[in-house]
Protein backbone atom coordinates (compact mmCIF):
# COMPACT_ATOMS: atom_id res chain seq x y z
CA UNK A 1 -7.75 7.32 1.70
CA UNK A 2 -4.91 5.35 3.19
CA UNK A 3 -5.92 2.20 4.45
CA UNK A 4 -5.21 1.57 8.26
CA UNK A 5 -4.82 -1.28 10.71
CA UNK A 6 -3.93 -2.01 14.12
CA UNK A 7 -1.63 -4.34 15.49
CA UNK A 8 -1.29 -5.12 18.99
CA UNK A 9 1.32 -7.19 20.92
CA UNK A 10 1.61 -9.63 23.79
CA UNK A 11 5.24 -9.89 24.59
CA UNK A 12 4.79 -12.99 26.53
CA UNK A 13 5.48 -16.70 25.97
CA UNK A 14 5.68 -19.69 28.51
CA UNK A 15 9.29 -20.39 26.88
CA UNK A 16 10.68 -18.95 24.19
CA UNK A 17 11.91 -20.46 21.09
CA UNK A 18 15.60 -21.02 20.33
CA UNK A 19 15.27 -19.84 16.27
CA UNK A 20 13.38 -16.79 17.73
CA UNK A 21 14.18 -13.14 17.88
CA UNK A 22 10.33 -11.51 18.16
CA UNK A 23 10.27 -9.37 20.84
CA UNK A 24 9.02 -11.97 23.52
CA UNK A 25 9.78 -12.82 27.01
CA UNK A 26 9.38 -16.19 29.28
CA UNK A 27 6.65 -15.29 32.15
CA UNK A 28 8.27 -15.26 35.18
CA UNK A 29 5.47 -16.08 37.44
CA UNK A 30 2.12 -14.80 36.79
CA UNK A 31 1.63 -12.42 33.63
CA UNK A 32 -0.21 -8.56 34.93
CA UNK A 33 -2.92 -9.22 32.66
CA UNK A 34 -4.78 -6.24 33.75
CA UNK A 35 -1.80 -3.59 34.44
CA UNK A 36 -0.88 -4.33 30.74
CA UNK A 37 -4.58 -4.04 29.24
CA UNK A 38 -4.60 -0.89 30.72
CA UNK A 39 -1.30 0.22 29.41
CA UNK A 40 -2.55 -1.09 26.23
CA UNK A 41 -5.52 1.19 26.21
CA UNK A 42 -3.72 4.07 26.96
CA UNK A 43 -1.26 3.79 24.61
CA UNK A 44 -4.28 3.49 22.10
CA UNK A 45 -5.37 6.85 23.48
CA UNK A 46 -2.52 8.58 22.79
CA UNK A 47 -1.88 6.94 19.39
CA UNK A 48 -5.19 8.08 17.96
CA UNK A 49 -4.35 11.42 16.48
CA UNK A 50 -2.27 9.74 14.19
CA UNK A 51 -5.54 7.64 13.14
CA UNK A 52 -7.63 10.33 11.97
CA UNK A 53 -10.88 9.69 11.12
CA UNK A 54 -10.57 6.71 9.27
CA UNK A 55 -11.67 3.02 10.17
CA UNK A 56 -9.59 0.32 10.90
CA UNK A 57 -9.41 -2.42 7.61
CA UNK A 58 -8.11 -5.34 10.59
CA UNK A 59 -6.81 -6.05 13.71
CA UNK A 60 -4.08 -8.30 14.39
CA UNK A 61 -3.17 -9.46 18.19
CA UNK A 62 0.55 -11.06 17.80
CA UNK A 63 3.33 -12.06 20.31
CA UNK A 64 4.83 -13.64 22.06
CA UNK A 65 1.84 -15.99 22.64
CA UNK A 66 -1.27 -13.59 22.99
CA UNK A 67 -3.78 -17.20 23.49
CA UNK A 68 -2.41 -16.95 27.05
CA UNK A 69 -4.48 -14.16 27.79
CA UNK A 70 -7.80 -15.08 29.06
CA UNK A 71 -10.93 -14.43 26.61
CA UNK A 72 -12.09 -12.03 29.20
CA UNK A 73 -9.10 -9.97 28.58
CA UNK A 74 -9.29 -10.27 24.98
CA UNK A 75 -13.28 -9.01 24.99
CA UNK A 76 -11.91 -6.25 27.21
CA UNK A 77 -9.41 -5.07 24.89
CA UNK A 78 -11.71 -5.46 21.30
CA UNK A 79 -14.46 -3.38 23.27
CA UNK A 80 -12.32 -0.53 24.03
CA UNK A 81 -11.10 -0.64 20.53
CA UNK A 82 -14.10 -0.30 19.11
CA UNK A 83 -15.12 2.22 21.63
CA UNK A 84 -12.18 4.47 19.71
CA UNK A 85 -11.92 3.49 16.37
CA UNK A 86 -14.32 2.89 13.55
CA UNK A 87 -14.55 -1.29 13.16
CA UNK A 88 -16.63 -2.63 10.54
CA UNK A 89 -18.77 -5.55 11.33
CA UNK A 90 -16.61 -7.35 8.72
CA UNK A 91 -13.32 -6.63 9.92
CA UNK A 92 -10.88 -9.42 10.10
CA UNK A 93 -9.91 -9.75 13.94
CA UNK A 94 -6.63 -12.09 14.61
CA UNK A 95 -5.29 -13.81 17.43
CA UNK A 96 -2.05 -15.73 17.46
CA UNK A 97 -1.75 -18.95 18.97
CA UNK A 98 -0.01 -21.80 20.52
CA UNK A 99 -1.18 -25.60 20.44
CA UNK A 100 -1.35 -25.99 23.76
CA UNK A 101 -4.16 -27.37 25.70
CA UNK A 102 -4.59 -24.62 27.85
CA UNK A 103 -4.68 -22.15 24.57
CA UNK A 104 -7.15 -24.86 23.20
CA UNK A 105 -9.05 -25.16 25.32
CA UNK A 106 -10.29 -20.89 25.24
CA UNK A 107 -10.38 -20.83 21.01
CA UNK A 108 -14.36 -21.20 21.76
CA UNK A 109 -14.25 -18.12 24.23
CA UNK A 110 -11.41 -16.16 21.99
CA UNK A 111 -14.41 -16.67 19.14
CA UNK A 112 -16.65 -15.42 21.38
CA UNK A 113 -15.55 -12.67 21.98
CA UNK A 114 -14.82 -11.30 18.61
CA UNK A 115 -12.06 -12.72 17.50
CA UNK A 116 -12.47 -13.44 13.56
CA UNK A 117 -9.28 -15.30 12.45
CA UNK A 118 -6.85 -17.81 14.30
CA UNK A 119 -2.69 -17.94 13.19
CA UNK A 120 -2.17 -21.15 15.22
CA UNK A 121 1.76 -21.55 15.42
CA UNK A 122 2.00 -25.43 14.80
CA UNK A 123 5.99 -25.38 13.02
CA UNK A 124 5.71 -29.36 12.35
CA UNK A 125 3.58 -32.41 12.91
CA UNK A 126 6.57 -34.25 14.11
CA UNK A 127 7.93 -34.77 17.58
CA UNK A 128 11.08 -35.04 16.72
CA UNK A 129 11.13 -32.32 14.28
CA UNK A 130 9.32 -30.10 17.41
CA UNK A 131 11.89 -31.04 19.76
CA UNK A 132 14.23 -29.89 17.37
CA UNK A 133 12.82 -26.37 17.57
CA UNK A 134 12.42 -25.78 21.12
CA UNK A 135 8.05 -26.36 20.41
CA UNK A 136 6.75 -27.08 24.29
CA UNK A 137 3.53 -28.80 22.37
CA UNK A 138 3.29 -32.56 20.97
CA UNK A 139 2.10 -33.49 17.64
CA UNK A 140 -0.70 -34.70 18.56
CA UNK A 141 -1.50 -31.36 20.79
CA UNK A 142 -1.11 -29.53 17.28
CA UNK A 143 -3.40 -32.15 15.48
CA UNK A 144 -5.98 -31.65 18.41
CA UNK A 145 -5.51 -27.81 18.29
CA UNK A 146 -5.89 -27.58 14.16
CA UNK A 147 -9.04 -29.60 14.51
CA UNK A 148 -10.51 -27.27 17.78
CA UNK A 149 -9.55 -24.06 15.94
CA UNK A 150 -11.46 -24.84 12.64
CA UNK A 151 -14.54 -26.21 14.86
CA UNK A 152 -14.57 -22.34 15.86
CA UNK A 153 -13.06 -20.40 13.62
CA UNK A 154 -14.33 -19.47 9.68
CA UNK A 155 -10.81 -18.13 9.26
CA UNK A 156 -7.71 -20.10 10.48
CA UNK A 157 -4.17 -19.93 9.16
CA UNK A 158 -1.47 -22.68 10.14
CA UNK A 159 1.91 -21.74 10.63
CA UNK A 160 4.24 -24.34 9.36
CA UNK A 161 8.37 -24.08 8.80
CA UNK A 162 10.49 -26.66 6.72
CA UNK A 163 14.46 -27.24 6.79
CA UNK A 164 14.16 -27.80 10.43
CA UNK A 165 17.27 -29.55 11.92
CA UNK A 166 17.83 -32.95 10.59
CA UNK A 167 15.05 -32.67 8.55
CA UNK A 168 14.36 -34.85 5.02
CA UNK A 169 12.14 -33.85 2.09
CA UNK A 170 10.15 -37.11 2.99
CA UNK A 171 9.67 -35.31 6.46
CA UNK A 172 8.93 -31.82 5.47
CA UNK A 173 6.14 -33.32 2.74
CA UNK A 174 4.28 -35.31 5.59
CA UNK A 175 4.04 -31.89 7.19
CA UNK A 176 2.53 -30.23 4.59
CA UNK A 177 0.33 -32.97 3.57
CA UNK A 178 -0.81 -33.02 6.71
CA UNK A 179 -2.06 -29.75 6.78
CA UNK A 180 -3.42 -29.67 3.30
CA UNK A 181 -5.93 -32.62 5.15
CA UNK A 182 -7.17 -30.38 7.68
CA UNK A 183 -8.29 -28.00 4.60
CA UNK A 184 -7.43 -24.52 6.70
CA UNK A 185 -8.13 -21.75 4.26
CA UNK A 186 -4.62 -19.89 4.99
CA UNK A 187 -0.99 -21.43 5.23
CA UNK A 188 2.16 -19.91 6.15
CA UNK A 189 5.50 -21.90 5.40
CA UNK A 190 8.87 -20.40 6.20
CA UNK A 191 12.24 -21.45 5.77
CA UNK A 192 13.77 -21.89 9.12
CA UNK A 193 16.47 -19.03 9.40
CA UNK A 194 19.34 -18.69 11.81
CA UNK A 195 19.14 -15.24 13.24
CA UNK A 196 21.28 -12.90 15.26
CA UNK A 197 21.25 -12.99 18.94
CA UNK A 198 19.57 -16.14 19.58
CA UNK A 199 20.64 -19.43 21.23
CA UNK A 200 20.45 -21.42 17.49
CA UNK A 201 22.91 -18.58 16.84
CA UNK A 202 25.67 -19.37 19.18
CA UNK A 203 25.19 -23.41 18.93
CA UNK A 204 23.88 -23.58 15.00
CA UNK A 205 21.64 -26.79 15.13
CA UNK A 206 22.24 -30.03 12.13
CA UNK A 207 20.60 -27.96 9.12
CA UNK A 208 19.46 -29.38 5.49
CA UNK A 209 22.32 -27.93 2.96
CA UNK A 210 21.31 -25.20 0.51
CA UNK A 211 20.29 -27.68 -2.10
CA UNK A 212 18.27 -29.84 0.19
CA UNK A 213 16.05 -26.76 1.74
CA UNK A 214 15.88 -25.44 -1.88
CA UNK A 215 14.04 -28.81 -2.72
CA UNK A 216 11.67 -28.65 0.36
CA UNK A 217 10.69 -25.16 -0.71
CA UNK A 218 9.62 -26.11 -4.70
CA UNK A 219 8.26 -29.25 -2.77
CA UNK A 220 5.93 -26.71 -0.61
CA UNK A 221 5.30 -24.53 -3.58
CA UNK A 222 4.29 -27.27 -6.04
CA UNK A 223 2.46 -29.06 -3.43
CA UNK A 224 0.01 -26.61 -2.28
CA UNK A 225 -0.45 -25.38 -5.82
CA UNK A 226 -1.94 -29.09 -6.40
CA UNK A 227 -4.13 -28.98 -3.79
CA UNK A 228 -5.92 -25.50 -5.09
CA UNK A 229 -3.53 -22.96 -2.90
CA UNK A 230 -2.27 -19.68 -4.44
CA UNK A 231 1.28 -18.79 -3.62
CA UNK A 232 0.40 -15.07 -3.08
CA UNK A 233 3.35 -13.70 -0.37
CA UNK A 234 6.92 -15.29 -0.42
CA UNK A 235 5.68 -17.77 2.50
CA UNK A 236 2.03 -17.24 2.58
CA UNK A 237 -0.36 -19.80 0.63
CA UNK A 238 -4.30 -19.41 0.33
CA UNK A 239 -7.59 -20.39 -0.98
CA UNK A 240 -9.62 -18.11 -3.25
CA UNK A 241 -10.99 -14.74 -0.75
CA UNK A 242 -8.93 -16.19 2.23
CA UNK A 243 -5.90 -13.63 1.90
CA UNK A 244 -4.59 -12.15 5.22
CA UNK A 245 -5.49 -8.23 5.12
CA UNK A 246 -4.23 -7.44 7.92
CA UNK A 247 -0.53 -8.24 6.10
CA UNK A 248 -2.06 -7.23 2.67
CA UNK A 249 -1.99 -3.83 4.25
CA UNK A 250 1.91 -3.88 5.13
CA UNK A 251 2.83 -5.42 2.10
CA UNK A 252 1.03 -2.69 0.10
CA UNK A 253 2.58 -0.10 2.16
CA UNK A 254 -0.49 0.78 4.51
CA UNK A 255 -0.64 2.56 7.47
CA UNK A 256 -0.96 0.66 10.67
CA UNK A 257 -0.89 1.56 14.92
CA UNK A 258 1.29 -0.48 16.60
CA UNK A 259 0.70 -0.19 20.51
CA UNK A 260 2.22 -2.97 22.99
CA UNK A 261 5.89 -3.54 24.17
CA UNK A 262 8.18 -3.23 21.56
CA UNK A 263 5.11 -2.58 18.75
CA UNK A 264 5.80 -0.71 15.88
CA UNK A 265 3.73 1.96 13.83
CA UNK A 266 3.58 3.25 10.06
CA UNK A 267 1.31 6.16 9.60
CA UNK A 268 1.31 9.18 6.94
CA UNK A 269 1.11 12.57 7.59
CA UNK A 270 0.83 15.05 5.09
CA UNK A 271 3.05 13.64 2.92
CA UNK A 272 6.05 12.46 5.40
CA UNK A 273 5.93 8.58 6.72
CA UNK A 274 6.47 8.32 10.67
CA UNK A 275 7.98 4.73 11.92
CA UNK A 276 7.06 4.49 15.75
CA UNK A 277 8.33 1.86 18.08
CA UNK A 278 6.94 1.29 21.55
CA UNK A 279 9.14 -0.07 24.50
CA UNK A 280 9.88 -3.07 24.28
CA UNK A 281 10.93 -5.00 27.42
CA UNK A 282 7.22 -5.19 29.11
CA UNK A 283 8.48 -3.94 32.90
CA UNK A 284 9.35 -0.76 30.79
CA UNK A 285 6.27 -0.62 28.83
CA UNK A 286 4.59 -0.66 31.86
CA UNK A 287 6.53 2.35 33.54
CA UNK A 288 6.26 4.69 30.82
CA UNK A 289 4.41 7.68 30.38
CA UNK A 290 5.07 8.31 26.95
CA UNK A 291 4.73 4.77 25.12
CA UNK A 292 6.98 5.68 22.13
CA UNK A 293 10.28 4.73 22.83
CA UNK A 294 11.54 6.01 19.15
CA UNK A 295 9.33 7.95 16.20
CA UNK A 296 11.27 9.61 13.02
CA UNK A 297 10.35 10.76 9.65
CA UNK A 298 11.71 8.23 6.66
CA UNK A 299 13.59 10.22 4.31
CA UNK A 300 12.33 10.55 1.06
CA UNK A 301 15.47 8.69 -0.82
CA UNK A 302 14.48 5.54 1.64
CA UNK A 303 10.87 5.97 0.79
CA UNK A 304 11.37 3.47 -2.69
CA UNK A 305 13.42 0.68 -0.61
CA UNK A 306 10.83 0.77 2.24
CA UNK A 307 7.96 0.57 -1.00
CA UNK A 308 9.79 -2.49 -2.73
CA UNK A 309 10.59 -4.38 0.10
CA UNK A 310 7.13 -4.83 1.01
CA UNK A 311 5.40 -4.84 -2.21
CA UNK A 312 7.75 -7.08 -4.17
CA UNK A 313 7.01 -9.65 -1.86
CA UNK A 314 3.76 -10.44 -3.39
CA UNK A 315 3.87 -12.83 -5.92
CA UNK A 316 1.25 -10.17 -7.71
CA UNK A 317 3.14 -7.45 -7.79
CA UNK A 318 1.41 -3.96 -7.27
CA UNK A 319 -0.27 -1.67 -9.62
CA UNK A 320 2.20 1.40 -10.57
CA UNK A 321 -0.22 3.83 -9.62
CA UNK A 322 0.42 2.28 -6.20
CA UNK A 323 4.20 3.52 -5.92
CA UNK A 324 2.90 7.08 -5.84
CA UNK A 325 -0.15 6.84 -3.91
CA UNK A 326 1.86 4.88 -0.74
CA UNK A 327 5.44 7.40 -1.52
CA UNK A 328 4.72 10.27 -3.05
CA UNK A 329 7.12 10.02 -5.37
CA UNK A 330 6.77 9.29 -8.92
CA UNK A 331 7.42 5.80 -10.41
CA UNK A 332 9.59 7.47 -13.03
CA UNK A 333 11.83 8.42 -10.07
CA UNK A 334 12.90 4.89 -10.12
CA UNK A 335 12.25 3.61 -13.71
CA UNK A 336 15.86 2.85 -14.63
CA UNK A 337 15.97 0.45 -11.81
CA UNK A 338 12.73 -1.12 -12.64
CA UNK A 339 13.78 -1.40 -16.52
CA UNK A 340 17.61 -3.45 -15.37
CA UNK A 341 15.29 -5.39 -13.21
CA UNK A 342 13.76 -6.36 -16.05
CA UNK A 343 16.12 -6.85 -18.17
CA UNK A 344 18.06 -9.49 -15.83
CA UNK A 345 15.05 -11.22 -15.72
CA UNK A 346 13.57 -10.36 -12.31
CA UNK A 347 10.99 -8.30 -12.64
CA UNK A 348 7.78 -8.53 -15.34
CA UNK A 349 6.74 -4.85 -15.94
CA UNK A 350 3.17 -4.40 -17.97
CA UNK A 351 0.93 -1.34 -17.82
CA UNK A 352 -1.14 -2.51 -15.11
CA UNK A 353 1.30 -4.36 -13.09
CA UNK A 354 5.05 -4.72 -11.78
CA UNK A 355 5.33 -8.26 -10.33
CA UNK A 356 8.47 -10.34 -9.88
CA UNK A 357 9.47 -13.17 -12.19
CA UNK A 358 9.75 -16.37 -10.55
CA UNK A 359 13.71 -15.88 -10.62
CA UNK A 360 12.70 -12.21 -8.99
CA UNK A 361 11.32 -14.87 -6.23
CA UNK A 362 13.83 -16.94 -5.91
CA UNK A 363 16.11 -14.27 -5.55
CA UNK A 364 14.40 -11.86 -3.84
CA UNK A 365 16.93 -10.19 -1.00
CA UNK A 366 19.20 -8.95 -4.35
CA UNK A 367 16.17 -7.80 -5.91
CA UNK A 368 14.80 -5.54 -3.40
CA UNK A 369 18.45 -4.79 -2.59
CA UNK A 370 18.42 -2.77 -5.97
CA UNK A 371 15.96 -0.60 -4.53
CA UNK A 372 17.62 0.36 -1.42
């Protein structure tokens, strides 16, 4: 049976970031907490035909900055979900967060009620660094934070990025030692990215050079190796069992609901994939009587590119039987790729597993590129 999850988002932030291009929105006065947990449970409503009768593996509240909805609204939401979906006791519940002190000071309540696992979005320890960034938190607000969220929480990732403007290696390690001290089970670390349509886009911030950000991310890698991570996702580092499933499941090429402004769906029906996306400014979201905004079929020759460009992000690789199970398709459908992969050194092909080659890492954009 296909695996399925649901993720749920909270378009809005108190200020939004200048490096960020997530569907998220500064509140303009007060947020309509309860107009858009209604919405939200309506658009569940209509999305669960496409569920089935299967239970959900994890739940995954992003943004935006979903910690500035109150714990009440939070319990609200998790009841109705389990009202209409299957939930095992053991499912892994997350809630994003900021550092904030206001966000801080609910992690207790969020726990409470039934939240499992807590992304906390600290970036960097540094002020300077933070400033950098556009982060409305402190350093020490994202010490305090780390040390509130593991007081509650079993399961708590930290969210970290490196080449920030102006940044040096001797920077970037403090941040990562940093967080290594606080012993969270999960970290994230990204390379700070310069997208399209954003204000770092228009006025490009001081940025390490290739080579420099090259030697923060071995630095990151090697680092949190030493101190008993495993490198299992490009930017996603854990201890033994402390995995995030709810992103297992995309990067295996799961299904998943998507319901929230802007959210988008996978799910698999009789053979064909369907890609939903909701609405995504929220005043629209709000307004609309059919949530969808967009649905279509992926065509079957996209079907390998959509496969690889989750999968091949694991440092593990997937199983081949896995190619057909998530497609459809045969894996001999795209064995001459696979095989020149190999053969230019960026892929490691076995029996029971296709996993890229550290240079398949290093390069991974032109390897899944081959694919699509």
């Amino acid at each position: 049976m296909m695996p399925l999850a649901l993720y749920v988002h909270f378009p809005w932030c108190i200020r939004k970031c200048p490096y960020c291009d997530f569907n998220s929105h500064e509140a303009k006065g007060a947020i309509p907490e309860a107009d858009y947990l209604a919405a939200l449970i309506r658009d569940l409503d209509l999305a669960l035909p496409g569920a089935g009768d299967r239970p959900l593996t994890s739940v995954f509240i992003g943004g935006g900055t979903p910690s500035l909805m109150s714990p009440a609204t939070v319990e609200a939401l998790l009841a109705a979900i389990r009202a209409r979906l299957a939930l095992p006791d053991d499912a892994e519940i997350t809630l994003e967060a900021n550092p904030g002190a206001i966000e801080a000071s609910h992690f207790a309540a969020f726990r409470a009620a039934g939240v499992t696992r807590l992304s906390l979005g600290i970036q960097s320890f540094d002020d300077e660094s933070l400033r950098a960034i556009g982060r409305i938190h402190s350093a020490d607000e994202a010490r305090r934070a780390v040390e509130l969220a593991l007081d509650n929480f079993g399961q708590v990732n930290l969210d970290l990025m490196y080449a920030l403007p102006q940044q040096t290696l001797a920077k970037a390690q403090q941040d990562i030692d940093t967080a290594i001290a606080f012993g969270p089970g999960h970290l994230s670390a990204y390379h700070l990215t310069v997208e399209p349509n954003t204000p770092f886009q228009h006025a490009p911030p001081p940025l390490p050079d290739d080579d420099l950000a090259a030697d923060m991310q071995e630095m990151v890698e090697e680092t949190l190796a030493a101190a008993g991570y495993e490198h299992y996702e490009t930017s996603a580092f854990a201890r033994h069992g402390r995995q995030c499933r709810h992103n297992l499941n995309y990067w295996t090429y799961g299904d998943y609901l998507g319901i929230g402004a802007g959210a988008h769906g996978k799910l698999t029906r009789d053979g064909l994939v369907i890609r939903e996306m909701r609405h995504k400014h929220p005043a629209e979201y709000l307004r609309a009587q059919d949530f969808v905004q967009e649905r279509h079929g992926v065509p079957r020759e996209e079907l390998t590119g959509e496969f690889m460009m989750n999968a091949l992000r694991l440092t593990a690789g997937f199983v081949p039987d896995l190619f057909e199970q998530r497609t459809g398709l045969p894996l001999d459908t795209v064995n001459a790729l696979l095989r020149q992969a190999e053969a230019d050194g960026l892929l490691q092909i076995t029996d029971y597993r296709i996993a890229p080659t550290l240079l398949g890492q290093r390069h991974l954009n032109a390897l899944i590129g081959r694919f699509l």
